[in-house]
PDB file of N, CA and C in Angstrom:
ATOM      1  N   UNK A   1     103.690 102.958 113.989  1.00  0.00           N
ATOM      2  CA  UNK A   1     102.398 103.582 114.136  1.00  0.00           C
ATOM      3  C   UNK A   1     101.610 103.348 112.850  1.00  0.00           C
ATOM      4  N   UNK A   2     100.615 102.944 112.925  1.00  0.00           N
ATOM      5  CA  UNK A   2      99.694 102.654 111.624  1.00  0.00           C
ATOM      6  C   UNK A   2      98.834 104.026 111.710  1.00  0.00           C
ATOM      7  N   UNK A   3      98.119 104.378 110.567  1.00  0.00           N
ATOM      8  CA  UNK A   3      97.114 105.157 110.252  1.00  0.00           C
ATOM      9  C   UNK A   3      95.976 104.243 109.542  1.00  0.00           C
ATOM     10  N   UNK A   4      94.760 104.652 109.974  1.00  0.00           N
ATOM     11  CA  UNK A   4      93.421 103.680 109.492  1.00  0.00           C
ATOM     12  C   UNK A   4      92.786 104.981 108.475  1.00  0.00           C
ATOM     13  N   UNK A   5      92.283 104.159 107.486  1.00  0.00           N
ATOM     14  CA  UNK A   5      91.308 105.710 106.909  1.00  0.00           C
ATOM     15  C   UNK A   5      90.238 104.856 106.818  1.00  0.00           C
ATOM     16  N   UNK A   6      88.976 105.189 107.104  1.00  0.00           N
ATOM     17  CA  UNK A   6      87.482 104.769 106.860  1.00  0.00           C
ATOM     18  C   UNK A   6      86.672 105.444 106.196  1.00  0.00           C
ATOM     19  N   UNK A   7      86.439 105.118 105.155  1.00  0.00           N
ATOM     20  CA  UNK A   7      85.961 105.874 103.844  1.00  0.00           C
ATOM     21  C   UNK A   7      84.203 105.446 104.467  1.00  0.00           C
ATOM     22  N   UNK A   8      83.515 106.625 104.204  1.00  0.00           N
ATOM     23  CA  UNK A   8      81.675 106.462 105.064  1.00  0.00           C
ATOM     24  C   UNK A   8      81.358 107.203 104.167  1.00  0.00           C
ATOM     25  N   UNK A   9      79.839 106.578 103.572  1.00  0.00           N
ATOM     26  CA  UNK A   9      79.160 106.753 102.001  1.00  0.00           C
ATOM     27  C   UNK A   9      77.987 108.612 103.058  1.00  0.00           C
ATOM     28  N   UNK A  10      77.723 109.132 102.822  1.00  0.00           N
ATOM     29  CA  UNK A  10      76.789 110.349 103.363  1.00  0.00           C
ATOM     30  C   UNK A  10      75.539 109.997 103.231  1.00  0.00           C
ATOM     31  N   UNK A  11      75.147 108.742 102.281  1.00  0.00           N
ATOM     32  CA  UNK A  11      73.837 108.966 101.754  1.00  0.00           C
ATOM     33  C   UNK A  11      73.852 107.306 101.525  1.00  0.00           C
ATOM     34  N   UNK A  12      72.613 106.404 101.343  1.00  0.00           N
ATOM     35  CA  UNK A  12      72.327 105.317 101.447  1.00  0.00           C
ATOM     36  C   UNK A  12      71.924 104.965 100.190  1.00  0.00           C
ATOM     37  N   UNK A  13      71.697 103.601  99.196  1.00  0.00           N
ATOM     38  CA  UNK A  13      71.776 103.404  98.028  1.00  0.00           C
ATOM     39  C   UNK A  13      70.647 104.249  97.478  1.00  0.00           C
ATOM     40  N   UNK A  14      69.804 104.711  98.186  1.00  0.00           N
ATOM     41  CA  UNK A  14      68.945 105.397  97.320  1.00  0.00           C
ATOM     42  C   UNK A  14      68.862 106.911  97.605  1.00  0.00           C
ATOM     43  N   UNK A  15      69.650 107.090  98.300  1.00  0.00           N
ATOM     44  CA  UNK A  15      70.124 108.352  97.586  1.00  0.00           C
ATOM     45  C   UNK A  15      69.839 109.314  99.330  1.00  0.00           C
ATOM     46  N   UNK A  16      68.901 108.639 100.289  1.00  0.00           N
ATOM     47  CA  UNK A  16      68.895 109.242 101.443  1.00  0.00           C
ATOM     48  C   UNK A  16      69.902 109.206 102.552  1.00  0.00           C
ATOM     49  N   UNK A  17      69.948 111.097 102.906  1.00  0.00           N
ATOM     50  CA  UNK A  17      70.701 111.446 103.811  1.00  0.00           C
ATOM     51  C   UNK A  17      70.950 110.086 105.141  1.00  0.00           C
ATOM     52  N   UNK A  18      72.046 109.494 105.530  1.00  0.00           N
ATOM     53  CA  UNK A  18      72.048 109.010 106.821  1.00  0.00           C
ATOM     54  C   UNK A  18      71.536 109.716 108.154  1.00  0.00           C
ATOM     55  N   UNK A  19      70.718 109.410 109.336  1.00  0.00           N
ATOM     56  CA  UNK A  19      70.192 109.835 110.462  1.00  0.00           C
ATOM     57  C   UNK A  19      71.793 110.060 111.382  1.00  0.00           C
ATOM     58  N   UNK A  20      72.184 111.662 111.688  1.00  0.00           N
ATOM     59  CA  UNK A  20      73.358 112.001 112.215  1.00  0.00           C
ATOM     60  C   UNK A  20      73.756 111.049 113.236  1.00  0.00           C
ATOM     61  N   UNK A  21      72.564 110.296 113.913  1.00  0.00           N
ATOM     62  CA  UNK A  21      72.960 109.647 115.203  1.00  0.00           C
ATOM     63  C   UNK A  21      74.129 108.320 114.711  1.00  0.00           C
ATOM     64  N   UNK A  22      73.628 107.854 113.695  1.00  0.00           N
ATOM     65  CA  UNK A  22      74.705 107.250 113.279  1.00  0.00           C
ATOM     66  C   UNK A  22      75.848 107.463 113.169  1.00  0.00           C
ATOM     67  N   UNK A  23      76.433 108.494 112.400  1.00  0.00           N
ATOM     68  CA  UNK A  23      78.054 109.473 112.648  1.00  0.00           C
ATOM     69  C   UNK A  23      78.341 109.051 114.139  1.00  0.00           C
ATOM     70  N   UNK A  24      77.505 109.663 115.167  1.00  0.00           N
ATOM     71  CA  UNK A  24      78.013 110.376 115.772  1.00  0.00           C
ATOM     72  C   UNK A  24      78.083 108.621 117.052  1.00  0.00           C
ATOM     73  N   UNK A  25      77.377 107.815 116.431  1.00  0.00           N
ATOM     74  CA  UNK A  25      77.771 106.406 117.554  1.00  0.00           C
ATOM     75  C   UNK A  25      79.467 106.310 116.519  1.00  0.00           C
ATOM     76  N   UNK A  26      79.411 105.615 115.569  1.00  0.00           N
ATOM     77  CA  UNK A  26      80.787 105.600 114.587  1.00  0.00           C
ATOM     78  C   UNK A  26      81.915 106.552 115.414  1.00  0.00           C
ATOM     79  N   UNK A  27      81.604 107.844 115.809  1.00  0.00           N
ATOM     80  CA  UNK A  27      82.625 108.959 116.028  1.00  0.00           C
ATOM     81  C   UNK A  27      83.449 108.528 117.167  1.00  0.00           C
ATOM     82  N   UNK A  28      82.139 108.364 118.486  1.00  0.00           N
ATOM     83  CA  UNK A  28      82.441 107.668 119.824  1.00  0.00           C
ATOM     84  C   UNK A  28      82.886 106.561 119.939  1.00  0.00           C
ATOM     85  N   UNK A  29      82.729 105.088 119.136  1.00  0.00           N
ATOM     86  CA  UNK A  29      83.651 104.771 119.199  1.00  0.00           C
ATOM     87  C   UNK A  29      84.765 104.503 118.618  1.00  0.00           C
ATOM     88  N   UNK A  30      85.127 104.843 117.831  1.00  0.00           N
ATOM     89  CA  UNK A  30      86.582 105.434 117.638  1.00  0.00           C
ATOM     90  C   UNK A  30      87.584 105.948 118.168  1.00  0.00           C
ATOM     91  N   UNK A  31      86.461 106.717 118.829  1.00  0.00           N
ATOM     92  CA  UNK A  31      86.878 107.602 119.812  1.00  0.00           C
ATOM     93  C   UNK A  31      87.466 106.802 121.252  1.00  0.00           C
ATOM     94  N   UNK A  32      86.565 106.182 121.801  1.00  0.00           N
ATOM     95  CA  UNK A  32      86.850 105.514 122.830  1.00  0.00           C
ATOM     96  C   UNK A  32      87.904 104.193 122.432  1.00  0.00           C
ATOM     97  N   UNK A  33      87.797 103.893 121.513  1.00  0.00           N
ATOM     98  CA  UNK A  33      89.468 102.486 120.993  1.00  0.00           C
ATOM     99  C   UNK A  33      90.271 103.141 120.897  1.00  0.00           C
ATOM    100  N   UNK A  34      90.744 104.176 120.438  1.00  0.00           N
ATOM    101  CA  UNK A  34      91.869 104.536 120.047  1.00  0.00           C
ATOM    102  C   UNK A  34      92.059 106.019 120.330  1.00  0.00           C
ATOM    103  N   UNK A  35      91.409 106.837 121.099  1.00  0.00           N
ATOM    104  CA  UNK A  35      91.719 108.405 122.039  1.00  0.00           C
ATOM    105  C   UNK A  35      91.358 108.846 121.266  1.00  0.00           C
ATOM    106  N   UNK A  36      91.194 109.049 119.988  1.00  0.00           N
ATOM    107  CA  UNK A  36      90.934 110.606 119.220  1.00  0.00           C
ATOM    108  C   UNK A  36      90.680 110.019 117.317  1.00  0.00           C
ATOM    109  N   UNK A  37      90.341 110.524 116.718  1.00  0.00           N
ATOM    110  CA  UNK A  37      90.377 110.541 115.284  1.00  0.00           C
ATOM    111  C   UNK A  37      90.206 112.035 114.629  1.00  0.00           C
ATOM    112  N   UNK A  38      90.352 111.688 113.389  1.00  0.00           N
ATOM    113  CA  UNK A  38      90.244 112.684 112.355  1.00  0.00           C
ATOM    114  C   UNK A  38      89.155 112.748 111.354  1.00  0.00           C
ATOM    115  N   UNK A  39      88.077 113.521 111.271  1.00  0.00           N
ATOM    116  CA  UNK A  39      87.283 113.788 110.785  1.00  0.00           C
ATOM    117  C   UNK A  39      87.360 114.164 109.412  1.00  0.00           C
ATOM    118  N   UNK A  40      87.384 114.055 108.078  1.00  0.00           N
ATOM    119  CA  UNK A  40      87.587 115.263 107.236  1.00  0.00           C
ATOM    120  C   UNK A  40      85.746 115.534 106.592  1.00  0.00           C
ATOM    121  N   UNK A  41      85.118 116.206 106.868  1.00  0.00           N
ATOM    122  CA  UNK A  41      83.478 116.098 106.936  1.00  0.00           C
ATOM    123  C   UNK A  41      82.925 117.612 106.327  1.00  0.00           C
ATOM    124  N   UNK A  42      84.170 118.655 105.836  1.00  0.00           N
ATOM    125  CA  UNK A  42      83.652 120.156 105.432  1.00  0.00           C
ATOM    126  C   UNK A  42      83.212 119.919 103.791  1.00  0.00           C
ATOM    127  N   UNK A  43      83.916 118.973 103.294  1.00  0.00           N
ATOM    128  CA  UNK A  43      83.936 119.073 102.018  1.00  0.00           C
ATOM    129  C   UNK A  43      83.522 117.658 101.080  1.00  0.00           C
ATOM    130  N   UNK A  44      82.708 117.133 101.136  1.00  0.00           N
ATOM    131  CA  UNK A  44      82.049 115.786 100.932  1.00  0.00           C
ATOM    132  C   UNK A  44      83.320 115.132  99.734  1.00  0.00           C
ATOM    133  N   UNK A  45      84.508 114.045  99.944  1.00  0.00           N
ATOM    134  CA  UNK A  45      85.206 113.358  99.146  1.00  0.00           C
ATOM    135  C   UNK A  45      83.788 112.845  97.888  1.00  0.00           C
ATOM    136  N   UNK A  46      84.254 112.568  96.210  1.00  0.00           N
ATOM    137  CA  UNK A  46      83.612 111.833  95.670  1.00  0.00           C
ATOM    138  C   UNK A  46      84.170 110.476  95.182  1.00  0.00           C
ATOM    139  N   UNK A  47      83.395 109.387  95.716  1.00  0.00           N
ATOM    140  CA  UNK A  47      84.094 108.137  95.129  1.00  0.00           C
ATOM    141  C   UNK A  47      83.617 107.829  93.874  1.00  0.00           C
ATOM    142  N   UNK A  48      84.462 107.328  93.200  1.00  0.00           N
ATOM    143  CA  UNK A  48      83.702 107.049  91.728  1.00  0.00           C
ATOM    144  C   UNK A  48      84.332 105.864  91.144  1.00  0.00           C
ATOM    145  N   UNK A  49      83.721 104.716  90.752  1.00  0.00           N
ATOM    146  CA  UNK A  49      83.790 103.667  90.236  1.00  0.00           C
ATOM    147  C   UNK A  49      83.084 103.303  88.656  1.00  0.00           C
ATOM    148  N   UNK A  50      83.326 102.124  88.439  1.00  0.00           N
ATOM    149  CA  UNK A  50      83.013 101.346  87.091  1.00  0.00           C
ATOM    150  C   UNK A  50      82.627 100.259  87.605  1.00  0.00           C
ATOM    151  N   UNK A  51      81.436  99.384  87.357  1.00  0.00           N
ATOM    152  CA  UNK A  51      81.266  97.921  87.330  1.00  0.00           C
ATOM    153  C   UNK A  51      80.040  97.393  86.784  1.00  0.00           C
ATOM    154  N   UNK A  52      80.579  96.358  86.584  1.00  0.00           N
ATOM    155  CA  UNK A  52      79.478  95.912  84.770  1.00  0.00           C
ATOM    156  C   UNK A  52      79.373  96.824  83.888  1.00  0.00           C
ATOM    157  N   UNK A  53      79.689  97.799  83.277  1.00  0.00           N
ATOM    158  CA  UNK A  53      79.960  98.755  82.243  1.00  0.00           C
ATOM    159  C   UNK A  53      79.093 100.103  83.026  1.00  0.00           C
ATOM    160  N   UNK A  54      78.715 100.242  84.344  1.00  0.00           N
ATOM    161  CA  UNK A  54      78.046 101.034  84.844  1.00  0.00           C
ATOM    162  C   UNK A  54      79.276 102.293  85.632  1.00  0.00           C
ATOM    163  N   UNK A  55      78.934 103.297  85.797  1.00  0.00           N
ATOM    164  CA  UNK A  55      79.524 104.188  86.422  1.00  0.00           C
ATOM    165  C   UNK A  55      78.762 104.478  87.528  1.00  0.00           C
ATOM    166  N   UNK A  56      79.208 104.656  88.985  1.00  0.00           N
ATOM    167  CA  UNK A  56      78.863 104.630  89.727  1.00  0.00           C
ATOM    168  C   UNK A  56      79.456 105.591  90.987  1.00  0.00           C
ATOM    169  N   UNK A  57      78.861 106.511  91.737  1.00  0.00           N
ATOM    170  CA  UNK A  57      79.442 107.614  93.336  1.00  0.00           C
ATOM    171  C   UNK A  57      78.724 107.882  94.227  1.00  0.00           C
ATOM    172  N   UNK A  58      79.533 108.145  94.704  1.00  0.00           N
ATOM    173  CA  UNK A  58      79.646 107.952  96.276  1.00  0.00           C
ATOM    174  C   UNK A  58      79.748 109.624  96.760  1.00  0.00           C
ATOM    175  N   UNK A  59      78.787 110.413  97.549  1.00  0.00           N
ATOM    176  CA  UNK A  59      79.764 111.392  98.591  1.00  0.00           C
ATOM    177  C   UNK A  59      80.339 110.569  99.868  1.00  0.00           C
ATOM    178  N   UNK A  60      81.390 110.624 100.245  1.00  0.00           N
ATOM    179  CA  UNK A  60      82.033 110.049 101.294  1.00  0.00           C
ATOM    180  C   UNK A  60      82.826 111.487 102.553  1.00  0.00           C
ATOM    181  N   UNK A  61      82.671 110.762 103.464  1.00  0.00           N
ATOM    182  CA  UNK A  61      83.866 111.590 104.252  1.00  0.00           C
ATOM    183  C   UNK A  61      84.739 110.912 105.174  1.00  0.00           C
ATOM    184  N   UNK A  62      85.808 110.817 105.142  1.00  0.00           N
ATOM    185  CA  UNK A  62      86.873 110.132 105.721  1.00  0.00           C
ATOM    186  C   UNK A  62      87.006 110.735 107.121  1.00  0.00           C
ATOM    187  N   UNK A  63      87.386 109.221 107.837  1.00  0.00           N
ATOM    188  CA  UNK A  63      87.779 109.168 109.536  1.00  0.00           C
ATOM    189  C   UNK A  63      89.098 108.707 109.427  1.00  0.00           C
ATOM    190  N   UNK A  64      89.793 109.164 109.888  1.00  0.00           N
ATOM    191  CA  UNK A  64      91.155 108.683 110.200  1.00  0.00           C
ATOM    192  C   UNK A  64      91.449 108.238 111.610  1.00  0.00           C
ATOM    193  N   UNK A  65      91.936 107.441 112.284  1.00  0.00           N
ATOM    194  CA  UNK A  65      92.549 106.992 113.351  1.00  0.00           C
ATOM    195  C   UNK A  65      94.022 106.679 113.547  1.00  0.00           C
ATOM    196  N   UNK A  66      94.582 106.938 114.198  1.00  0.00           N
ATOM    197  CA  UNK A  66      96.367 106.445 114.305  1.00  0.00           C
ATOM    198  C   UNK A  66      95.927 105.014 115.833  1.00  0.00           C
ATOM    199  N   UNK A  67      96.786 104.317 115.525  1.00  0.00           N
ATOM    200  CA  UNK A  67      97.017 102.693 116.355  1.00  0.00           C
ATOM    201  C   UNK A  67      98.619 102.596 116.448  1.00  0.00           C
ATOM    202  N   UNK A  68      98.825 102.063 117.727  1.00  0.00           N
ATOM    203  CA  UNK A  68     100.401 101.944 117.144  1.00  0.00           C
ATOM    204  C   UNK A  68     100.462 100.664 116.881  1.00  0.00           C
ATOM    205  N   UNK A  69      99.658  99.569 116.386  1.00  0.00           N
ATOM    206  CA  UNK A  69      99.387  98.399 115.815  1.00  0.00           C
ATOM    207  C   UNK A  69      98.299  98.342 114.850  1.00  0.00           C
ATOM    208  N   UNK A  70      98.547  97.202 114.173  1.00  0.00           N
ATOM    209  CA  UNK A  70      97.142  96.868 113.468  1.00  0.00           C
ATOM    210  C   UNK A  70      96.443  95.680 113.708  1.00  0.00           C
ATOM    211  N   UNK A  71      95.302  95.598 114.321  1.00  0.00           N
ATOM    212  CA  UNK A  71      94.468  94.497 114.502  1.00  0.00           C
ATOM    213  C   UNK A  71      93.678  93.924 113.698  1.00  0.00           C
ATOM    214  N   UNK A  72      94.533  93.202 112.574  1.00  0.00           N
ATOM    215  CA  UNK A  72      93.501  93.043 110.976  1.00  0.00           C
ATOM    216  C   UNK A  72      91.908  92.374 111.749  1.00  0.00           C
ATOM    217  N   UNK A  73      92.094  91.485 112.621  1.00  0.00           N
ATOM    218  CA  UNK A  73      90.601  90.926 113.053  1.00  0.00           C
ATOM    219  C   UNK A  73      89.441  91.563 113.210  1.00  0.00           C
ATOM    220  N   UNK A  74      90.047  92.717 114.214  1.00  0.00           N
ATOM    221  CA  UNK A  74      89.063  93.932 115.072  1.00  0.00           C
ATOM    222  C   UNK A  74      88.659  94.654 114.169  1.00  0.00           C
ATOM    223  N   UNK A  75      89.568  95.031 112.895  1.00  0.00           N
ATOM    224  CA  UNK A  75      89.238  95.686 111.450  1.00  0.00           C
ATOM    225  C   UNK A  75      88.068  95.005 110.645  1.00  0.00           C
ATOM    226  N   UNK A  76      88.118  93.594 110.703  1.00  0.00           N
ATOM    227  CA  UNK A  76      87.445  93.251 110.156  1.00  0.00           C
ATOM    228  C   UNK A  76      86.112  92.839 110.052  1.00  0.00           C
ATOM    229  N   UNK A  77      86.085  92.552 111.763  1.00  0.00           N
ATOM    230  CA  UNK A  77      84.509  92.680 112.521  1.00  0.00           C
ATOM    231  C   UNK A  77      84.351  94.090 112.283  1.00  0.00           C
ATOM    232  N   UNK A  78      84.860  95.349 112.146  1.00  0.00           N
ATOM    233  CA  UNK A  78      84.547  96.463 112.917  1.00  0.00           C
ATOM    234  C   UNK A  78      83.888  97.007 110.971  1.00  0.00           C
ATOM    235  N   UNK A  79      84.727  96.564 110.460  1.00  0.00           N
ATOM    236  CA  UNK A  79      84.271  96.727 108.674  1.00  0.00           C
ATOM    237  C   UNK A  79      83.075  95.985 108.170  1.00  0.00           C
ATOM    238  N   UNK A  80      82.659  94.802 108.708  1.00  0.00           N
ATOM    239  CA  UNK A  80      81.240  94.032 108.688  1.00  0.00           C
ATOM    240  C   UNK A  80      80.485  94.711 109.681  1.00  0.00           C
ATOM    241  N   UNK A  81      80.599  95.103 110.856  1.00  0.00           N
ATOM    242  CA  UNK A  81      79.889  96.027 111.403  1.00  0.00           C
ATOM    243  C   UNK A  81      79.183  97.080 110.781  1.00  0.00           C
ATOM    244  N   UNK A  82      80.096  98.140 110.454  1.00  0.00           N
ATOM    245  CA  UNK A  82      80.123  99.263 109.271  1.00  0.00           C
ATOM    246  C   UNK A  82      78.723  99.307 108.331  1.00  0.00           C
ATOM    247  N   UNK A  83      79.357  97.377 107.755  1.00  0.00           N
ATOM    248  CA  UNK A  83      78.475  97.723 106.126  1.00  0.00           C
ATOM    249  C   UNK A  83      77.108  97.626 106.429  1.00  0.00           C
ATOM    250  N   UNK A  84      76.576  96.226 107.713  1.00  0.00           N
ATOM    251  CA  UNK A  84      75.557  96.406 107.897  1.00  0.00           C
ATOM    252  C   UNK A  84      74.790  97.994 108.012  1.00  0.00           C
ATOM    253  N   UNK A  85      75.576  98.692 109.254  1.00  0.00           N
ATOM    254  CA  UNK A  85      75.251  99.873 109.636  1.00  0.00           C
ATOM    255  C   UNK A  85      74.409 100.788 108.587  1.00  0.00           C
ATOM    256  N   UNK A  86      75.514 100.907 107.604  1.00  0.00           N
ATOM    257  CA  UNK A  86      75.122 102.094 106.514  1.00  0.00           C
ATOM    258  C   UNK A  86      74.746 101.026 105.557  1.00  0.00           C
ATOM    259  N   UNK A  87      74.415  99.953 105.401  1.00  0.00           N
ATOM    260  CA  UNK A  87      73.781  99.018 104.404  1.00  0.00           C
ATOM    261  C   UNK A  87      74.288  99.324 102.911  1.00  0.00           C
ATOM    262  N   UNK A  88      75.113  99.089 102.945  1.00  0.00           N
ATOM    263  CA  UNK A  88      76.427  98.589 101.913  1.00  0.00           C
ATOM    264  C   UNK A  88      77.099  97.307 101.784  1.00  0.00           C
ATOM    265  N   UNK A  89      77.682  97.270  99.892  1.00  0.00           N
ATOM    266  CA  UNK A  89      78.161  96.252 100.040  1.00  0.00           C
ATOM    267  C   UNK A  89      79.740  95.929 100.337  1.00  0.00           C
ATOM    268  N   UNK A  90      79.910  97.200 100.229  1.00  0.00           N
ATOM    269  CA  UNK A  90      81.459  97.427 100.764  1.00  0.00           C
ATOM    270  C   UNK A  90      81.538  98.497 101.706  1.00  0.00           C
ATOM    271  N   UNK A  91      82.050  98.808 102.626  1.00  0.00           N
ATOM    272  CA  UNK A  91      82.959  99.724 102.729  1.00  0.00           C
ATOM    273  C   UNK A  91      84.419  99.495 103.160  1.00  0.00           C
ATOM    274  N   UNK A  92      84.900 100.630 102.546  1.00  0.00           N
ATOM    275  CA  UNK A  92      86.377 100.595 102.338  1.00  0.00           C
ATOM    276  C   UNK A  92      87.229 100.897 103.936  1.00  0.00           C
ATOM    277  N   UNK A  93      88.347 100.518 104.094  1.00  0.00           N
ATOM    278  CA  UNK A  93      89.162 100.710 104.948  1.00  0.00           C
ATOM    279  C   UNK A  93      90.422 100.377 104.602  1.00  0.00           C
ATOM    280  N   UNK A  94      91.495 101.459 105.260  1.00  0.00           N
ATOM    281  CA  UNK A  94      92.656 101.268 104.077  1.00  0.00           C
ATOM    282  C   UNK A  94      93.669 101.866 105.361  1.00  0.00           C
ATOM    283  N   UNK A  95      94.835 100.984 105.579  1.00  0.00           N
ATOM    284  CA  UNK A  95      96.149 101.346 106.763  1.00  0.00           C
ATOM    285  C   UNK A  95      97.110 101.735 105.740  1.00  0.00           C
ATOM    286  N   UNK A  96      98.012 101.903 106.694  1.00  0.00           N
ATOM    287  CA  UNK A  96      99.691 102.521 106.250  1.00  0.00           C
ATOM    288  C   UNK A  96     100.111 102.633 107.498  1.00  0.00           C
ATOM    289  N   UNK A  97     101.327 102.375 107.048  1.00  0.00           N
ATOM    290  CA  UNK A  97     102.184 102.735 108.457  1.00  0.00           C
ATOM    291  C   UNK A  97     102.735 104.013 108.185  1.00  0.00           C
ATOM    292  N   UNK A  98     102.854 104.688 109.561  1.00  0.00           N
ATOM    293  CA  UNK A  98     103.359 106.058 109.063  1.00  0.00           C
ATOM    294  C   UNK A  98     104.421 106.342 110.307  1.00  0.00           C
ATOM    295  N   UNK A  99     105.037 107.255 110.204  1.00  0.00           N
ATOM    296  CA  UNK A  99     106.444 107.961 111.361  1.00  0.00           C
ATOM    297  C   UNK A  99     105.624 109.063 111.858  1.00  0.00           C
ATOM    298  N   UNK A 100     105.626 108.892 113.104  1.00  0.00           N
ATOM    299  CA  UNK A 100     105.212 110.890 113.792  1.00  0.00           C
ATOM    300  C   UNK A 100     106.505 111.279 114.212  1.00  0.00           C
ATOM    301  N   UNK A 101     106.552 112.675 113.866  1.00  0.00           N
ATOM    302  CA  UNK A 101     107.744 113.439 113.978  1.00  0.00           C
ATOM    303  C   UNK A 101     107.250 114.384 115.636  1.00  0.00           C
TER     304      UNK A 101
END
């Protein structure tokens, strides 16, 4: 069983809130590939980086999905999808395999 985490920025390079309708297409399908996900959305994650001697963050909130495979391809259209979306130059996506008890 893999676990997906999809790290999603709250706010756009200049600093404006994203339009909810966005979340909430992202939510559905997720929803519809893979039955269900995990939201974590009460408490805004902060990402924080370095590059070119600059410091740089992020509020983020993580989606989780479980697959009992990983489709690096579908990940990877679905991660160029993403960046256009929220107009970024990254966003992150990060698996593990995990055991359900």
């Amino acid at each position: 069983m893999q676990l997906i985490e999809i790290l999603l920025p709250l706010r756009d390079k200049e600093g404006r809130p994203f339009d909810p309708t966005i979340w909430a297409q992202v939510r559905e399908e997720l929803i519809d590939k893979f039955g269900g996900l995990t939201a974590f959305t009460r408490e805004p994650a902060e990402g924080l980086w370095e590059e070119n001697g600059r410091r740089d963050k992020d509020e983020i909130v993580i989606l989780e999905v479980m697959a009992e495979t990983l489709d690096r391809n579908w990940w990877r259209t679905y991660r160029e999808e993403l960046e256009r979306r929220f107009r970024q130059d990254e966003i992150v996506l990060r698996g593990r395999e995990i055991e359900r008890f």
